[in-house]
N, C-alpha and C. Protein backbone atom coordinates (compact mmCIF):
# COMPACT_ATOMS: atom_id res chain seq x y z
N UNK A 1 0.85 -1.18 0.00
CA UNK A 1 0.00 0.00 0.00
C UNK A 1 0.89 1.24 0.00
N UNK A 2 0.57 2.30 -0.98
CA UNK A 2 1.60 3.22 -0.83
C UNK A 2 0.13 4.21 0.42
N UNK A 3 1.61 4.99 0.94
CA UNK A 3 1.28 6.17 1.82
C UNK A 3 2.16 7.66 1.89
N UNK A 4 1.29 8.12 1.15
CA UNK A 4 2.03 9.57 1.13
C UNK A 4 2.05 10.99 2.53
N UNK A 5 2.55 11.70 2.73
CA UNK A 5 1.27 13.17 2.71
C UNK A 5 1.38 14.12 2.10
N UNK A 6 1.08 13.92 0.73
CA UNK A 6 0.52 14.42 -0.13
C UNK A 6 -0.78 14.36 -0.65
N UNK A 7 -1.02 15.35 -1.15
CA UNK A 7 -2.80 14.83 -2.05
C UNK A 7 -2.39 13.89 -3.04
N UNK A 8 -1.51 14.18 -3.90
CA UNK A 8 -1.09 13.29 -5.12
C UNK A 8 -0.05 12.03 -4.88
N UNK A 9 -0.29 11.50 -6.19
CA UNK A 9 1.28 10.18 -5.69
C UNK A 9 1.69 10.72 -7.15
N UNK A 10 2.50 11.16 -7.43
CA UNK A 10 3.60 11.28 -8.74
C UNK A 10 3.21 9.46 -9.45
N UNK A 11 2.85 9.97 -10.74
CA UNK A 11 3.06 8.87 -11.66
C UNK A 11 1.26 7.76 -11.50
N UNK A 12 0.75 8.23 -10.70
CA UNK A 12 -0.36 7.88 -10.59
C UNK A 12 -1.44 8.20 -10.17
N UNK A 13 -2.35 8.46 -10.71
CA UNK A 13 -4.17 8.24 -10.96
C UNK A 13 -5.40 7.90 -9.95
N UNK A 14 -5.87 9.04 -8.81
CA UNK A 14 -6.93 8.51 -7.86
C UNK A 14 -7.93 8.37 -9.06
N UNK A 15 -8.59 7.46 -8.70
CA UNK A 15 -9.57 7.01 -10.08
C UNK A 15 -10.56 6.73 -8.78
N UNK A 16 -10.33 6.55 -7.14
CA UNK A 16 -12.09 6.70 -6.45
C UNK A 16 -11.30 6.84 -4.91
N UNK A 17 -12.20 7.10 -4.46
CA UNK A 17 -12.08 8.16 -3.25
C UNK A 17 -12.84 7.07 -2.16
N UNK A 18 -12.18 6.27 -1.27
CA UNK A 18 -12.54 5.28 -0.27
C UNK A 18 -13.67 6.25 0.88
N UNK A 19 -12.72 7.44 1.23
CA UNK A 19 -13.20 8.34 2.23
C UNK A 19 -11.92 8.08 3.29
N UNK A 20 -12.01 9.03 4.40
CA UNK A 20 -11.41 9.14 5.54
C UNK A 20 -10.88 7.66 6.51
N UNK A 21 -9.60 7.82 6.79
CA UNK A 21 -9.59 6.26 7.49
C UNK A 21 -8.65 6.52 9.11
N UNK A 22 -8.60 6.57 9.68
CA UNK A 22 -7.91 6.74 11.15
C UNK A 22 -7.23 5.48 11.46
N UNK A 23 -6.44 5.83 12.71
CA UNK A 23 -6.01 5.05 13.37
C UNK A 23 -5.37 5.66 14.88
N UNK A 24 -5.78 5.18 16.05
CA UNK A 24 -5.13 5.78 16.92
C UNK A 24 -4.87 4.95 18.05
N UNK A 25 -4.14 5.20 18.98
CA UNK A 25 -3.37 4.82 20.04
C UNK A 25 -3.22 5.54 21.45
N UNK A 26 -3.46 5.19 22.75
CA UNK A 26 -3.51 6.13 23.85
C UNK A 26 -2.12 4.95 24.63
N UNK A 27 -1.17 5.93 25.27
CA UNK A 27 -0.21 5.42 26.31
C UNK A 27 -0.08 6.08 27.35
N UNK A 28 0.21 5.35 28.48
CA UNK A 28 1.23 6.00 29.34
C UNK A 28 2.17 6.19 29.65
N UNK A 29 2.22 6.86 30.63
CA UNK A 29 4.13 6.99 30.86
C UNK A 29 4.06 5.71 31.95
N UNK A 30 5.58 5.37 31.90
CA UNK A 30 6.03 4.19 32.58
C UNK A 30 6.77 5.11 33.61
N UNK A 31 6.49 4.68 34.74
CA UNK A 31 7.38 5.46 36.27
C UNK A 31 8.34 5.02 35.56
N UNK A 32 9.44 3.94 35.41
CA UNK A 32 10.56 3.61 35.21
C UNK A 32 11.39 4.67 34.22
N UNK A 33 10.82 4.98 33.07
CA UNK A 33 10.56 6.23 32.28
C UNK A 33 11.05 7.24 32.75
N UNK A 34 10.22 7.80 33.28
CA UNK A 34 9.88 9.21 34.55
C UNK A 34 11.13 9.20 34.87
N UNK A 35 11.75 8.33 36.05
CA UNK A 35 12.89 8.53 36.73
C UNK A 35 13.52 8.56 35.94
N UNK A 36 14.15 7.99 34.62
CA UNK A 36 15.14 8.25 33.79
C UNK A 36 15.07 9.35 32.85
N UNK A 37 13.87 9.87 32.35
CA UNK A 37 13.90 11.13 32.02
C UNK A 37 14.19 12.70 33.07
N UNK A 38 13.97 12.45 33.99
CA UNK A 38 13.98 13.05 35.52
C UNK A 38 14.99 13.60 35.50
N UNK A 39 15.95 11.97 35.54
CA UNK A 39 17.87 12.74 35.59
C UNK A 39 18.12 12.65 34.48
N UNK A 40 17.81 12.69 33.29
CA UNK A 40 18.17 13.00 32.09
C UNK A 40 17.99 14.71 32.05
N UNK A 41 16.73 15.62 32.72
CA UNK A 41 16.68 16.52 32.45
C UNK A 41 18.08 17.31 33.48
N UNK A 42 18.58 16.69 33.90
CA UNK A 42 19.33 17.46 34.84
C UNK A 42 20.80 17.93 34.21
N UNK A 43 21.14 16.92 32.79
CA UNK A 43 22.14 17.00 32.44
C UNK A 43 21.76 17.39 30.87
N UNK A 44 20.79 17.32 30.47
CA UNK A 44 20.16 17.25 29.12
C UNK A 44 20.30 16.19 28.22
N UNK A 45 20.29 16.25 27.06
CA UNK A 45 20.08 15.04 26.13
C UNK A 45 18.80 14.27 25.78
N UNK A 46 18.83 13.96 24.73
CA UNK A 46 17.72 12.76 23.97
C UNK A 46 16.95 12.12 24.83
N UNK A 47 15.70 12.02 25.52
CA UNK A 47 14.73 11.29 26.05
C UNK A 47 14.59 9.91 25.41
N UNK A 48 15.61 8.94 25.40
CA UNK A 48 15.10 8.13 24.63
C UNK A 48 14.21 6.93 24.81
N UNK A 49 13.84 6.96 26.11
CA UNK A 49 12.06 6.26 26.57
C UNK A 49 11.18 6.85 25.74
N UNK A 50 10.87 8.19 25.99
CA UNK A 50 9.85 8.31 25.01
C UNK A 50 10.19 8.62 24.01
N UNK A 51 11.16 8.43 23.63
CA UNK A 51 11.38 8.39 21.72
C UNK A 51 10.92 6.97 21.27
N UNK A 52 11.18 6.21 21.95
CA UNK A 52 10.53 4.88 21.72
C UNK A 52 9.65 4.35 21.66
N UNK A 53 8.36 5.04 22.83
CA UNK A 53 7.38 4.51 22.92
C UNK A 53 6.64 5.77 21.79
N UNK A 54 7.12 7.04 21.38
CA UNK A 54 6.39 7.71 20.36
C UNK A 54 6.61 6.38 19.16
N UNK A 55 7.77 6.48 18.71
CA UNK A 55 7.72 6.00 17.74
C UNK A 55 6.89 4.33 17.29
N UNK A 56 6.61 3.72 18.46
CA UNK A 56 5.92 2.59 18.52
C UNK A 56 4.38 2.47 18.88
N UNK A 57 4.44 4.21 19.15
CA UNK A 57 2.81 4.82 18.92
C UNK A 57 2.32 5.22 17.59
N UNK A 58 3.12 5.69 16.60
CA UNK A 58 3.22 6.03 15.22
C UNK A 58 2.72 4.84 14.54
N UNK A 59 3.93 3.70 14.68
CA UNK A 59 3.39 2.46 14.25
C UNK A 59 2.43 1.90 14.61
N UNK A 60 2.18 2.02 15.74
CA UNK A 60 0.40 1.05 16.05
C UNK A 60 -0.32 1.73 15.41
N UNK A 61 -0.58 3.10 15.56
CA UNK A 61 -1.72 4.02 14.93
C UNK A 61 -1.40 4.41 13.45
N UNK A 62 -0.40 4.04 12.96
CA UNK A 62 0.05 3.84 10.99
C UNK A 62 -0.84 2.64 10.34
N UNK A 63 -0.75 1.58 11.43
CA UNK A 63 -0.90 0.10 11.14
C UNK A 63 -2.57 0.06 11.13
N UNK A 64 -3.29 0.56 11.92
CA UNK A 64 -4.07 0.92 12.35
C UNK A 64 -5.42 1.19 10.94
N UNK A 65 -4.95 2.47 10.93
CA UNK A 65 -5.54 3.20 10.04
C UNK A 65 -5.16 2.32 8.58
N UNK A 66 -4.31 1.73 8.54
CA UNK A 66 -3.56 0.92 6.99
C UNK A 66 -4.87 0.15 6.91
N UNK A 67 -5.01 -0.60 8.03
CA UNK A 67 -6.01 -1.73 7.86
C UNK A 67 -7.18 -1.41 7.71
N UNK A 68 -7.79 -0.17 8.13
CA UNK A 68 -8.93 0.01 8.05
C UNK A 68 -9.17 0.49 6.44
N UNK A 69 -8.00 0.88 6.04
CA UNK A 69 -8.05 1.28 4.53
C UNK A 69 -8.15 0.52 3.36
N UNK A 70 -7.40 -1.29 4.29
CA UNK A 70 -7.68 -2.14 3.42
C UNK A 70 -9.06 -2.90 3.64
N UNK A 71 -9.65 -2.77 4.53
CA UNK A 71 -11.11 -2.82 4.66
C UNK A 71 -12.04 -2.59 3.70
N UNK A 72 -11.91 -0.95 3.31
CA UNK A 72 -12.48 -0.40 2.38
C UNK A 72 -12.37 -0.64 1.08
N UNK A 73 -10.87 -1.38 0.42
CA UNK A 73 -10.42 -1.64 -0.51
C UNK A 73 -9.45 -0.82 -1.34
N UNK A 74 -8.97 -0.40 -0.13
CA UNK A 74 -8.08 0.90 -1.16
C UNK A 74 -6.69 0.27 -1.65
N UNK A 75 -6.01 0.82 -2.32
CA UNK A 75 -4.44 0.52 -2.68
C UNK A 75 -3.73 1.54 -2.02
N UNK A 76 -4.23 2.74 -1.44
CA UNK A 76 -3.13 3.75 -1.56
C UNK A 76 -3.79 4.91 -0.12
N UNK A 77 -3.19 5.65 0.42
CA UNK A 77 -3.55 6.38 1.77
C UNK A 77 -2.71 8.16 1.34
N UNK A 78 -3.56 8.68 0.59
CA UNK A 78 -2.99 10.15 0.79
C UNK A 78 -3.59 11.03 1.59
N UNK A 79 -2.77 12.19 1.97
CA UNK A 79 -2.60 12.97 2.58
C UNK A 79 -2.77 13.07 4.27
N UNK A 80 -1.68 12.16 4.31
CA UNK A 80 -1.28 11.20 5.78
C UNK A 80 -0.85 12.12 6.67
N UNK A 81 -1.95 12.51 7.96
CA UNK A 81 -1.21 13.47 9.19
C UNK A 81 -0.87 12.51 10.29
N UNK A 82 -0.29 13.05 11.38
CA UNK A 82 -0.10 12.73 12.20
C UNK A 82 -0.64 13.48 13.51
N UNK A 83 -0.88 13.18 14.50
CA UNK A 83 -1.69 14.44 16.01
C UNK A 83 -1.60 13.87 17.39
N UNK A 84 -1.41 14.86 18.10
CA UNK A 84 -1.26 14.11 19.50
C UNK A 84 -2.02 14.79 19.95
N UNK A 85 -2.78 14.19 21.42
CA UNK A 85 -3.38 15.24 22.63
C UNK A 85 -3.08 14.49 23.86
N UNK A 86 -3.19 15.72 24.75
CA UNK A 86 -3.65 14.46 26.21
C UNK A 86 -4.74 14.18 26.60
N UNK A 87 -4.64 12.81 27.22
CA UNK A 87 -5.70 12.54 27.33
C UNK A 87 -6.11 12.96 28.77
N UNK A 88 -4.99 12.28 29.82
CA UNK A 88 -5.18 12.53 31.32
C UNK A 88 -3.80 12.92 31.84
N UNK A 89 -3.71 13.44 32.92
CA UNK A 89 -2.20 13.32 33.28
C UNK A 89 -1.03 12.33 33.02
N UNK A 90 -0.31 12.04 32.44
CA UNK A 90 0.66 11.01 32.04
C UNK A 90 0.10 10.26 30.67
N UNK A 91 -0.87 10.64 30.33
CA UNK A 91 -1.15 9.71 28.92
C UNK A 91 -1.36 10.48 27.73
N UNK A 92 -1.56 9.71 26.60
CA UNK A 92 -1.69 10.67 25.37
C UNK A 92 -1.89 9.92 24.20
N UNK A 93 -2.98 10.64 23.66
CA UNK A 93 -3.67 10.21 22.56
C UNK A 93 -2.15 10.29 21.09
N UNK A 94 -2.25 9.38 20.52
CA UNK A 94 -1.52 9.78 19.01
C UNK A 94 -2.49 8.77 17.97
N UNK A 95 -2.73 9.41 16.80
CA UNK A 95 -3.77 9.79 15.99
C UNK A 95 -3.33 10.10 14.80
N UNK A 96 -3.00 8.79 14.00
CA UNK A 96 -3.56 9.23 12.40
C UNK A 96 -4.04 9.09 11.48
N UNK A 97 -4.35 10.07 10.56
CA UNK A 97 -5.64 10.19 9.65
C UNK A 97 -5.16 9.85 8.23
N UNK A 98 -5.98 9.53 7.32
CA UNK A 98 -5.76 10.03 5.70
C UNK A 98 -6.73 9.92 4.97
N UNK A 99 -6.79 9.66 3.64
CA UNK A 99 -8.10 9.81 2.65
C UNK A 99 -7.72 8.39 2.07
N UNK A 100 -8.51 6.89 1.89
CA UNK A 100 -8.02 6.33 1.22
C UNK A 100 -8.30 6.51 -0.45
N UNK A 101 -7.74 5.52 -0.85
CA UNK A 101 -7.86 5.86 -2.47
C UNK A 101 -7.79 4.35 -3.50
N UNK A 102 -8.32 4.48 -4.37
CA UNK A 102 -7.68 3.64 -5.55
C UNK A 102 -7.25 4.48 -6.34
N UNK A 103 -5.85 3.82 -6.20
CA UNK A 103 -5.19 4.27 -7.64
C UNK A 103 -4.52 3.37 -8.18
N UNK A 104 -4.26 4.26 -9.74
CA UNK A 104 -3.74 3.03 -11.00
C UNK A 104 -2.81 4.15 -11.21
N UNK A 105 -1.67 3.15 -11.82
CA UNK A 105 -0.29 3.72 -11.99
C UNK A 105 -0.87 3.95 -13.77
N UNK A 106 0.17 5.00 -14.02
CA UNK A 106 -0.10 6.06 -15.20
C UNK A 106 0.45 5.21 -16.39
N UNK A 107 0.26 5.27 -17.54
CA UNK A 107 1.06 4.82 -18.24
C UNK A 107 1.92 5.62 -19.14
């Protein structure tokens, strides 16, 4: 399945419009986390707990929304965002959207 965020895919043809497809994901923070970001802020540098668990929030909620697109029957997912909120103290929504599509490659 291609996935852009763009409206268009270079070299190919929306020929039908699936509609809107999501995918999202809520986490928390891990105390274990906390304390290591804690004294991480004391010296600075890369958070890399939650670089990890973002990025494995991206993928659940990429994967997410993919499937629901192949539900519909699409080949293709443009104009792919990404969004966060909170939800409660320590947790947080990540959330993404796109338009699915059929498309045929150009000749």
């Amino acid at each position: 399945m291609i996935v852009v965020n763009t409206e268009t895919i270079p070299g190919y043809t929306i020929r039908e419009v699936k509609g809107l497809v999501q995918g999202n994901t809520i986490r928390a923070k891990h105390l274990g986390r906390d304390v290591a970001a804690g004294l991480k802020n004391l010296v600075g540098g890369e958070l890399s707990g939650y670089t990890e668990l973002l990025i494995e929030s991206r993928r659940q909620a990429l994967e997410r929304m993919l499937a629901q697109a192949e539900q519909l029957g699409a080949n293709a997912v443009v104009n792919v965002r990404f969004t966060t909120s909170a939800i409660t103290q320590g947790a947080a929504e990540l959330y993404a959207y796109g338009t699915a599509v059929v498309t045929e490659q150009e000749s």
